[in-house]
Protein backbone atom coordinates (compact mmCIF):
# COMPACT_ATOMS: atom_id res chain seq x y z
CA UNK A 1 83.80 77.38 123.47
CA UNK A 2 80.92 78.01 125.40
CA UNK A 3 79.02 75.89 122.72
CA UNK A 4 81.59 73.19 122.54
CA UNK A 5 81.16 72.82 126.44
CA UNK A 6 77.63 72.57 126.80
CA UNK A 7 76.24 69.77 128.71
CA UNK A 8 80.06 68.63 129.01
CA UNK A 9 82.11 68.63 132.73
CA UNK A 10 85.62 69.52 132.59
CA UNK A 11 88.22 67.42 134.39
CA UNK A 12 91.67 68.75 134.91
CA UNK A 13 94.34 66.41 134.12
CA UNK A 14 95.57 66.82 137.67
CA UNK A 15 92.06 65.50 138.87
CA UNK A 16 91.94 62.74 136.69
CA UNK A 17 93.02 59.96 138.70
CA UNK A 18 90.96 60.69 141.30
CA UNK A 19 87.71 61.16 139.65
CA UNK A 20 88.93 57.32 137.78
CA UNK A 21 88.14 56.14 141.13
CA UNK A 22 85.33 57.99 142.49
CA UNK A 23 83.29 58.33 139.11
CA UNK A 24 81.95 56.04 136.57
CA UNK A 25 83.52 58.40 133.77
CA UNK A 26 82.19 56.09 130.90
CA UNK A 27 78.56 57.60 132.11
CA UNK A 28 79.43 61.05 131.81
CA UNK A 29 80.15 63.84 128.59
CA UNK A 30 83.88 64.83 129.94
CA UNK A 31 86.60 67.12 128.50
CA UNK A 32 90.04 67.59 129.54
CA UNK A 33 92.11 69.93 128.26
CA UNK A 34 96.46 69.43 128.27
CA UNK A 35 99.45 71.30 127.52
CA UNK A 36 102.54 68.98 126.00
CA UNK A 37 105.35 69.45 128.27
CA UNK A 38 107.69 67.02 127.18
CA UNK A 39 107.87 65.02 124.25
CA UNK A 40 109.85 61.60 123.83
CA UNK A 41 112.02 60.93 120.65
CA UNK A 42 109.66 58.05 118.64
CA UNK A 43 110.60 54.93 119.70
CA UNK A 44 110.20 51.60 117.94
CA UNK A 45 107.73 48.61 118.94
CA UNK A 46 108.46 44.74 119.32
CA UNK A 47 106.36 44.56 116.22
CA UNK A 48 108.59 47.25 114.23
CA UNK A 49 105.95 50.04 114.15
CA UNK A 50 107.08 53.36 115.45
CA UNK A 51 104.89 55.51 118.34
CA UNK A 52 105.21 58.43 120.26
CA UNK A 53 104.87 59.74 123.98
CA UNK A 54 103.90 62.73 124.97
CA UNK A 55 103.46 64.23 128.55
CA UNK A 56 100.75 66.28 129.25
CA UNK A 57 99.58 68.80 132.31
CA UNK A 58 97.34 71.33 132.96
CA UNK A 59 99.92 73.71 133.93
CA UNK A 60 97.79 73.97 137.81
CA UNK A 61 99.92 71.27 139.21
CA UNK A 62 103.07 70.50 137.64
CA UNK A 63 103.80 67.36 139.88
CA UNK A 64 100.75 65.32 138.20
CA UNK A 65 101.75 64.52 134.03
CA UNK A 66 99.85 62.03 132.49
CA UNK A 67 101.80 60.02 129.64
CA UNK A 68 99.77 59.51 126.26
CA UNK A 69 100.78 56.94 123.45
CA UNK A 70 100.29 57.51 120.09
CA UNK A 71 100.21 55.11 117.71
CA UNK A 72 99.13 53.75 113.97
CA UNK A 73 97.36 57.06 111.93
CA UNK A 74 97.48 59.12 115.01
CA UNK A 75 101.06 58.74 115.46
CA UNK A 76 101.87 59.38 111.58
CA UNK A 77 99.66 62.49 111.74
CA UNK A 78 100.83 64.06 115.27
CA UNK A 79 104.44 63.21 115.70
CA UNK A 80 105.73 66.78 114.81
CA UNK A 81 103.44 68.53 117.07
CA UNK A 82 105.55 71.02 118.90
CA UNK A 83 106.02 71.16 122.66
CA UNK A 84 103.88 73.77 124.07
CA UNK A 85 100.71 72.62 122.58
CA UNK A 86 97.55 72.83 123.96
């Protein structure tokens, strides 16, 4: 991990909308890591293709989720990921 990390600042999910808006983020090497806490049954687009939703947290501040969409390839290959993964 230590590796993985080098040269890389971690932001916590719960501090990611304030460093949006106090740090050019497209500038820096960032990782955040999240836990899926709740995941929404697949729903169907206006266009007819299917995606997913996921809520994630970094389990330090349960009041601050932050909803990911998954669509196209990423959707097909993730959809069955369980609840609970990091």
């Amino acid at each position: 991990m230590d590796r993985k990390m080098a040269n890389r600042k971690l932001i916590r999910l719960s501090q990611l909308k304030s460093k949006l808006g106090a740090e050019n983020l497209e500038e820096i090497d960032w990782v955040t890591f999240g836990v899926i806490v709740k995941k929404i049954t697949p729903q169907s687009a206006n266009n007819g293709k299917t995606f997913s939703i996921w809520r994630l947290n970094d389990l330090r501040d349960l009041s601050h989720c932050v909803s990911l969409f998954l669509f196209g390839g990423v959707h097909k290959e993730h959809w069955k990921t369980d609840q609970g993964t990091v």
